[in-house]
Protein backbone atom coordinates (compact mmCIF):
# COMPACT_ATOMS: atom_id res chain seq x y z
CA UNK A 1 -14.19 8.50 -4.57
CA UNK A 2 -16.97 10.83 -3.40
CA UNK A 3 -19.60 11.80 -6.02
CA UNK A 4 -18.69 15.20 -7.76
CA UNK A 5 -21.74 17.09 -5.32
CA UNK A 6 -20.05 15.85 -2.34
CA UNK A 7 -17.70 18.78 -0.62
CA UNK A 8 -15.67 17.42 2.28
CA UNK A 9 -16.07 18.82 5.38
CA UNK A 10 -13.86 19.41 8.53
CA UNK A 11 -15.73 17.59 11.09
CA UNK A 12 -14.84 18.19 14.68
CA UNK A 13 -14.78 13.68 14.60
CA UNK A 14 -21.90 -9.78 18.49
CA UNK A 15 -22.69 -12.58 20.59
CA UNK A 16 -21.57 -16.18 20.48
CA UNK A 17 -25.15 -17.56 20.64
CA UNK A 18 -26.48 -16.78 17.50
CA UNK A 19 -28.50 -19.04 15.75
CA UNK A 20 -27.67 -22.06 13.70
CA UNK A 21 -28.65 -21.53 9.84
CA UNK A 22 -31.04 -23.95 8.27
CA UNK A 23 -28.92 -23.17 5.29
CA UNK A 24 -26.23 -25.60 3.91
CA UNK A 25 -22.89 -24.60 2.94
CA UNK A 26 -20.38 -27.02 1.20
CA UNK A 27 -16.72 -26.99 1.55
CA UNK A 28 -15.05 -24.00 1.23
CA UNK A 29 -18.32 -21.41 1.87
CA UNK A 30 -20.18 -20.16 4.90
CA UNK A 31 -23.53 -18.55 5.73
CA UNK A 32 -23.14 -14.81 5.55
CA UNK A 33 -23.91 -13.89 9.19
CA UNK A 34 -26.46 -11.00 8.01
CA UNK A 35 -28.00 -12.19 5.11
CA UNK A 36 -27.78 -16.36 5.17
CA UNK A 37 -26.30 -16.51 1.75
CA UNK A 38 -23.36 -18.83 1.20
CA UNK A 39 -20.10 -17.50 0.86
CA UNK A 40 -16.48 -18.00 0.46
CA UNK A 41 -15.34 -18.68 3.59
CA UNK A 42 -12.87 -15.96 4.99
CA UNK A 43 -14.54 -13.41 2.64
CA UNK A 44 -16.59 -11.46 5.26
CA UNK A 45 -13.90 -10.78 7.92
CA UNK A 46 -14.62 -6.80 8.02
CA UNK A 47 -16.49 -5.27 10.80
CA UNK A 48 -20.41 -4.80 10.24
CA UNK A 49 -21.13 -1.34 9.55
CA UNK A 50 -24.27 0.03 11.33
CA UNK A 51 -25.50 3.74 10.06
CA UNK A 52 -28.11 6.13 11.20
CA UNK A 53 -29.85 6.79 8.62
CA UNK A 54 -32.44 9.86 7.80
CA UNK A 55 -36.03 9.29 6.25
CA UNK A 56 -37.72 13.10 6.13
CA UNK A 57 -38.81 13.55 2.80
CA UNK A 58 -36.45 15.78 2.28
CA UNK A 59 -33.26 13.40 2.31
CA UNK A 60 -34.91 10.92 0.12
CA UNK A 61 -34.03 9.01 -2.13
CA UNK A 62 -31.13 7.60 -0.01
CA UNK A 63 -27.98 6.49 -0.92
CA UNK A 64 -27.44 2.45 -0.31
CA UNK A 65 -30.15 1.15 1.20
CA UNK A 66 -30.58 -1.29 -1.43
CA UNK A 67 -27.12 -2.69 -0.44
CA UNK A 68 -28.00 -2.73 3.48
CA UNK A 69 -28.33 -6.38 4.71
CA UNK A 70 -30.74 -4.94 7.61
CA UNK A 71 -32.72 -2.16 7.89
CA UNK A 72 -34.50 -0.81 10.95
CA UNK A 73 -37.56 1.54 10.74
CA UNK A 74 -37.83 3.49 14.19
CA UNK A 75 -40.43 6.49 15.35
CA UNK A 76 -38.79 9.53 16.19
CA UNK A 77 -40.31 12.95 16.90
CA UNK A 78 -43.11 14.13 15.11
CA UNK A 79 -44.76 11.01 14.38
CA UNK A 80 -41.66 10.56 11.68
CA UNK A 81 -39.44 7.84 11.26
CA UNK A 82 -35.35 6.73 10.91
CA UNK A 83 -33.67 4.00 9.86
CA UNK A 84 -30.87 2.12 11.22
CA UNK A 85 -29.03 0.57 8.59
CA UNK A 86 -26.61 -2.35 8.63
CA UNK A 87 -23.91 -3.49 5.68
CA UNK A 88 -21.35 -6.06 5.98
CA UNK A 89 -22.06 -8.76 3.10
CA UNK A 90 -22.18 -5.68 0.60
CA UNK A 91 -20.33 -2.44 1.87
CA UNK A 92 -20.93 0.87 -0.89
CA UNK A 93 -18.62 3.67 -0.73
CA UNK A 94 -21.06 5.97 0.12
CA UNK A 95 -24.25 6.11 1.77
CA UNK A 96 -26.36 8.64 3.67
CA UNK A 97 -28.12 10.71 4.78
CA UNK A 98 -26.27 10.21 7.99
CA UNK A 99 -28.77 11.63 11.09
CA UNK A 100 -27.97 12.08 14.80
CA UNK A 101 -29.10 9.00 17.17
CA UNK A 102 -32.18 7.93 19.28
CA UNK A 103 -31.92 6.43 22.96
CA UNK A 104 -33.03 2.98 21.51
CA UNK A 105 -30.53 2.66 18.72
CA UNK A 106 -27.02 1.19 21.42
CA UNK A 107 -29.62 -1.48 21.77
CA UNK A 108 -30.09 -1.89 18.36
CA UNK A 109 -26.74 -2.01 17.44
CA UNK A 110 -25.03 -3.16 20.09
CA UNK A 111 -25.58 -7.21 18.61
CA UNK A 112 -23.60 -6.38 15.58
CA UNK A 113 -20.70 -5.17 17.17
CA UNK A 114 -18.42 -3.29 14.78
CA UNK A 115 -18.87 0.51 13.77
CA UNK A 116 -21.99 2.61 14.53
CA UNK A 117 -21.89 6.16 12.30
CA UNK A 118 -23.76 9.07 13.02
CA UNK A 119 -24.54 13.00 12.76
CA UNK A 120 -24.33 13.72 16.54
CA UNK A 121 -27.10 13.56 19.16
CA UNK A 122 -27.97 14.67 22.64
CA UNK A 123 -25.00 13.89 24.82
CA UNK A 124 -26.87 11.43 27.06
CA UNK A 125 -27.14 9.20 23.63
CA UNK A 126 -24.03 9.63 22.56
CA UNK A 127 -22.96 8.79 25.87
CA UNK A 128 -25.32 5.60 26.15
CA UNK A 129 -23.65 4.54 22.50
CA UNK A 130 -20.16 4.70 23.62
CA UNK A 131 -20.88 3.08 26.81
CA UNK A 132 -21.34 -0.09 23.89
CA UNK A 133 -18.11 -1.86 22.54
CA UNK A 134 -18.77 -0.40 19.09
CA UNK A 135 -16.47 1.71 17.70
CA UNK A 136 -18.36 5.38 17.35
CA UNK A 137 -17.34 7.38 14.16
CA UNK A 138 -19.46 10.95 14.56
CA UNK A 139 -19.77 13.92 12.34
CA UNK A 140 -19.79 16.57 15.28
CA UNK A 141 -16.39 15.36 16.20
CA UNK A 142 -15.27 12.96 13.79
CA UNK A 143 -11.63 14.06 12.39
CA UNK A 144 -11.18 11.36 9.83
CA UNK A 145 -12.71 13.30 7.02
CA UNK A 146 -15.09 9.87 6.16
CA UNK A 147 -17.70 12.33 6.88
CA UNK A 148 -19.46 14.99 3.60
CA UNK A 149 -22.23 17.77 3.03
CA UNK A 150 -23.86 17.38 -0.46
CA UNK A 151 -25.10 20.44 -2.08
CA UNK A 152 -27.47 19.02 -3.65
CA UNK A 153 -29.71 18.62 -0.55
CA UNK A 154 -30.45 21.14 2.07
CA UNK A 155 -29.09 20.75 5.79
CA UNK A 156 -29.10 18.64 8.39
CA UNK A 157 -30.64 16.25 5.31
CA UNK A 158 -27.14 16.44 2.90
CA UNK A 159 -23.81 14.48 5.65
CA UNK A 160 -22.70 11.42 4.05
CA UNK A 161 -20.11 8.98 4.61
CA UNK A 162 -17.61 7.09 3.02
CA UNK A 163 -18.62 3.05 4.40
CA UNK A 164 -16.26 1.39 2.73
CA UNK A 165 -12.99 3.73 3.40
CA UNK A 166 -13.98 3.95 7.26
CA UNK A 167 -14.65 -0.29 7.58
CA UNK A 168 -11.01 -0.69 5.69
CA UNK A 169 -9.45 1.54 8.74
CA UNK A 170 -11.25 -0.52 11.50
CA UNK A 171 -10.41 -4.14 9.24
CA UNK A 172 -9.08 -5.21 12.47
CA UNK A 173 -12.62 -4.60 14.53
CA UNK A 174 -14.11 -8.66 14.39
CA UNK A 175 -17.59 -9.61 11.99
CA UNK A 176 -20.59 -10.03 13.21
CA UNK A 177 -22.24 -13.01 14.64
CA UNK A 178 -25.17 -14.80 12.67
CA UNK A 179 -28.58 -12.78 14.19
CA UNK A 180 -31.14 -15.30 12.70
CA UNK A 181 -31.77 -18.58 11.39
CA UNK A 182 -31.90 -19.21 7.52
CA UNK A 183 -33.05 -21.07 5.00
CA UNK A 184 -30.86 -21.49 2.06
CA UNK A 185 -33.99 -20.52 0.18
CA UNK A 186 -37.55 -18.37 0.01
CA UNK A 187 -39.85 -21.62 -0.67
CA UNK A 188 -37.86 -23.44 2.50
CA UNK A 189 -38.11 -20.47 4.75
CA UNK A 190 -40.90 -20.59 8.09
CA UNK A 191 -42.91 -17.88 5.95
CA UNK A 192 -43.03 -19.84 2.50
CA UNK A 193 -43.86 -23.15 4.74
CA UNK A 194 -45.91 -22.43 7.09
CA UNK A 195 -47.68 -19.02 6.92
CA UNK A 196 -50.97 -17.63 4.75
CA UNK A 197 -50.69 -15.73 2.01
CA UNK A 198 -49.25 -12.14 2.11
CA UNK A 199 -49.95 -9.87 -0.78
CA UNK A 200 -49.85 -6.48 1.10
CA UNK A 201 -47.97 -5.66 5.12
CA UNK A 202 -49.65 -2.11 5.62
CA UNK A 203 -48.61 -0.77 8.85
CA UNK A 204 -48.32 2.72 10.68
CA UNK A 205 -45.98 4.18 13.27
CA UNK A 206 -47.76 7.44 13.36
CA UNK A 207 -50.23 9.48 11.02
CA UNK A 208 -46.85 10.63 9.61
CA UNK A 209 -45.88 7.50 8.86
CA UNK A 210 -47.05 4.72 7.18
CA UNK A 211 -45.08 2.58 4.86
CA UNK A 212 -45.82 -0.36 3.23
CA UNK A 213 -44.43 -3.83 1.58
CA UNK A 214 -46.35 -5.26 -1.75
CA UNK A 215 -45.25 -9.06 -2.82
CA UNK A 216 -43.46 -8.70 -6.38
CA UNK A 217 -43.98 -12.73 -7.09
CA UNK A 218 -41.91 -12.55 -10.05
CA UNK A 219 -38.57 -10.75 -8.19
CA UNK A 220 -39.75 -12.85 -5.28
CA UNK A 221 -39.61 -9.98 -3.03
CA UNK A 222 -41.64 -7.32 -1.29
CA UNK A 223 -41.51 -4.10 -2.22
CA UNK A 224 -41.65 -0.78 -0.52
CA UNK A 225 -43.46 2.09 -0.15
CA UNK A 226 -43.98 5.32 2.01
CA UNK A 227 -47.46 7.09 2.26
CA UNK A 228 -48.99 5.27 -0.89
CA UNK A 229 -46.19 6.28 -3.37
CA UNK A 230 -43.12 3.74 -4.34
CA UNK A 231 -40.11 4.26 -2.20
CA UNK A 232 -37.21 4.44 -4.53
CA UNK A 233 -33.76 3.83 -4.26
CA UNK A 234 -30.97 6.99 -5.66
CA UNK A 235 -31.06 4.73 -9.40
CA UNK A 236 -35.34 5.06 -9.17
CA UNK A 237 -35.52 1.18 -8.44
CA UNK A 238 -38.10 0.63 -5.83
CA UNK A 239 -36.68 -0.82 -2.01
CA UNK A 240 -37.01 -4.11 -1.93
CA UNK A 241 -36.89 -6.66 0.94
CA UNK A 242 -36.74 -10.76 0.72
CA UNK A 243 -37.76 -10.44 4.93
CA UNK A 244 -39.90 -8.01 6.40
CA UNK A 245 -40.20 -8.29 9.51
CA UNK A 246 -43.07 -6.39 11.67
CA UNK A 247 -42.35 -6.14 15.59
CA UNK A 248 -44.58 -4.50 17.96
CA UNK A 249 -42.72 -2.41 20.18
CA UNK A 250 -43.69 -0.56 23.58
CA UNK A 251 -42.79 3.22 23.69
CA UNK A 252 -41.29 4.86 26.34
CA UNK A 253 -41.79 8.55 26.82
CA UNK A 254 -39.14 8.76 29.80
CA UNK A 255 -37.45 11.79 27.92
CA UNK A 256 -40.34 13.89 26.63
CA UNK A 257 -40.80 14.48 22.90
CA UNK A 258 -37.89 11.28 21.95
CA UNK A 259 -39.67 8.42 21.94
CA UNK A 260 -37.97 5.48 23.35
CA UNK A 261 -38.17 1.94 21.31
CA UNK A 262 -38.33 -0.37 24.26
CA UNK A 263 -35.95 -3.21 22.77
CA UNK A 264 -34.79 -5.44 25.75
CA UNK A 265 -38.16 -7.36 26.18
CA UNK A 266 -40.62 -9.58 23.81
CA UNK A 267 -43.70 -8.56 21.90
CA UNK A 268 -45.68 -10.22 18.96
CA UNK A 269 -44.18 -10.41 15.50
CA UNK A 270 -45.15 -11.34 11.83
CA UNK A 271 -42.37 -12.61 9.66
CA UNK A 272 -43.25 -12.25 5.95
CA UNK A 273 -41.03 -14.05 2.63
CA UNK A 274 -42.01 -15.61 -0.11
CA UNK A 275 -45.59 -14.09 -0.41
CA UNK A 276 -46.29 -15.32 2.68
CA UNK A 277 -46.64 -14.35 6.82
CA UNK A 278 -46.15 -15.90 10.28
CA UNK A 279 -47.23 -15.30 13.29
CA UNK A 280 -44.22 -14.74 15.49
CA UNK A 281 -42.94 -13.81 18.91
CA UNK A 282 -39.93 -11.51 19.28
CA UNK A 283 -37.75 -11.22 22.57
CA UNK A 284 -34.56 -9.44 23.34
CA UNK A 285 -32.61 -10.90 26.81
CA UNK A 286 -30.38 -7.70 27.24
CA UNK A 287 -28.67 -5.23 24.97
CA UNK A 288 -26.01 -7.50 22.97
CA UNK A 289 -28.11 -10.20 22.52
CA UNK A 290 -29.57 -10.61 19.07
CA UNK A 291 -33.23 -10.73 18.57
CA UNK A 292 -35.11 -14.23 18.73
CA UNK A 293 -37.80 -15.48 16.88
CA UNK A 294 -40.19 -17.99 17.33
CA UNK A 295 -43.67 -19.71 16.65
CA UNK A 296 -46.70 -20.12 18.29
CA UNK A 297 -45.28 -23.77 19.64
CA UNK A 298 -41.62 -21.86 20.30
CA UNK A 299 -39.75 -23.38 17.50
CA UNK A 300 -37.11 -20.88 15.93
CA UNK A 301 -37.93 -19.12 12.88
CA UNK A 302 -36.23 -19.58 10.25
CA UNK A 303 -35.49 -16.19 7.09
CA UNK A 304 -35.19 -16.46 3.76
CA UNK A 305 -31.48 -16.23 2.87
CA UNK A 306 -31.47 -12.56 1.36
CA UNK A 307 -31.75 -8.99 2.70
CA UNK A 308 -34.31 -7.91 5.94
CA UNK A 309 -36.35 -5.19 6.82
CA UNK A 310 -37.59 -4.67 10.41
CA UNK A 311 -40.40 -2.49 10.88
CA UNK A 312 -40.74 -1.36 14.85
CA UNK A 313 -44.00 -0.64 14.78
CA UNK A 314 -45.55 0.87 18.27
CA UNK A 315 -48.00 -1.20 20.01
CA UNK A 316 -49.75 1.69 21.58
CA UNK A 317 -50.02 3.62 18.74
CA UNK A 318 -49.52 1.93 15.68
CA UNK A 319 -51.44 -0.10 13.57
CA UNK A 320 -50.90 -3.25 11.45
CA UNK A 321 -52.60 -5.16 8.49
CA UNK A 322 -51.52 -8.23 6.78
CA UNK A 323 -53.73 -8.32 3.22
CA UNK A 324 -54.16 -11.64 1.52
């Protein structure tokens, strides 16, 4: 049912080598491909939902990002940032504010397979995302009526969408493949065992933008914030994370003021759980294959079972500090 503020709308409308978990399952569960928590097995048969996601101030807080197994932070014009946000273990029936998409995000998504959601875009992205095998649910031309304006925020920050309704009409679409490796636990993860303490990830994309993660030892998680002040969640519970993950990204200017997230490629990384951080290295082979992570001697990394945030920050232009 869509929240009372909500006024419907007439809109115009994963790879097989993912990586064992570390995490055991007994008979009966499995791993939860997006979050390494055990499961019933046959429970998580739905599609993965992926969701672009706004972040100007104005469309904050947002609706469900609490519930989001993965969450990537991107630059976009202006020095700002968006997320791309992915539910499958925990699908709400609402979340938003849904945005138009970047040129990086097919690459993204592409991994998770499923359903990708979003406002619109220029055509050559929306082109670039259908060219994907995702199924492509869009608010310019959408005719479903998944898609909502609230008036309780001011356009383009106020279309949201009803997750759970569209995932139960594309049931048929297959789940995602595992991304990562897991531990079944925080203390077992590659963090917790072999990385130095973490208290503070302080990073910037831009001089717009500069969130940050604080360890919370007793919810054993890392906590978020946006330009010094608490990033809250629609209930005014502050974001948390059990991963963060930091990636250093090249950008591409190829089309002017839209920043490209080069994706396909590797870079230097710093996994963070459990109050603690390793030194990573990311790489990408192509567009549907799922991130990789390893250590300095190339041994996979392994998450802490729970919920992940990936911060893409930009190598060129970006900065980075890990505070004991």
């Amino acid at each position: 049912m869509l929240l009372p503020s909500l006024l419907l709308v007439s809109a115009c409308a994963g790879t097989d080598d993912a990586p064992q978990s570390a995490a055991p399952t007994s008979a009966g569960t499995v791993v939860a491909p997006l979050r390494g928590t055990s499961v019933s097995a046959g429970s998580l048969q739905d599609p993965a939902l992926s969701v672009k996601i706004d972040n100007h101030p104005a469309a904050r807080p947002q609706l469900a990002l609490e519930r989001a197994d993965i969450v990537f932070e991107e630059l976009v014009e202006g020095g700002l940032t968006r997320y791309v946000a992915v539910w499958h273990s925990d699908v709400p029936e609402l979340v938003g504010p849904v945005r138009s998409i970047r040129p990086m995000d097919p690459d993204i998504v592409a991994p998770f397979g499923g359903i990708v959601a979003y406002s619109g875009g220029q055509q050559k992205f929306i082109d670039m995302m259908e060219a994907t095998d995702m199924v492509n649910a869009v608010f310019d031309t959408d005719d479903t009526g998944f898609f909502a304006r609230s008036d309780e925020k001011e356009a383009p920050h106020n279309v949201y969408l009803e997750a759970a309704a569209l995932v139960a009409r594309n049931a048929a679409v297959a789940p995602p493949s595992q991304q990562f490796a897991y531990s079944a636990t925080v203390r077992g993860s590659s963090a917790a065992v072999d990385g130095t303490a973490t208290s503070a990830i302080n990073s910037s994309f831009s001089t717009a933008s500069a969130p940050g993660w604080t360890w919370d030892a007793a919810g054993a998680a890392y906590l978020r914030s946006q330009e010094g002040a608490p990033d809250l969640d629609a209930a005014g519970a502050q974001l948390r994370a059990t991963n963060v993950l930091i990636l250093r990204v090249d950008i591409d200017d190829r089309y002017g003021d839209v920043p490209l997230t080069t994706m396909i490629g590797s870079g230097e990384a710093w996994v963070s759980a459990g109050g603690k951080s390793v030194r990573a290295v990311w790489s990408k082979a192509d567009q549907a294959a799922p991130i990789r992570l390893v250590d300095d001697s190339g041994v996979t990394i392994r998450l802490a079972a729970g919920n992940t945030w990936i911060e893409l920050v930009p190598s060129d232009r970006g900065a980075v500090v890990l505070v004991p």
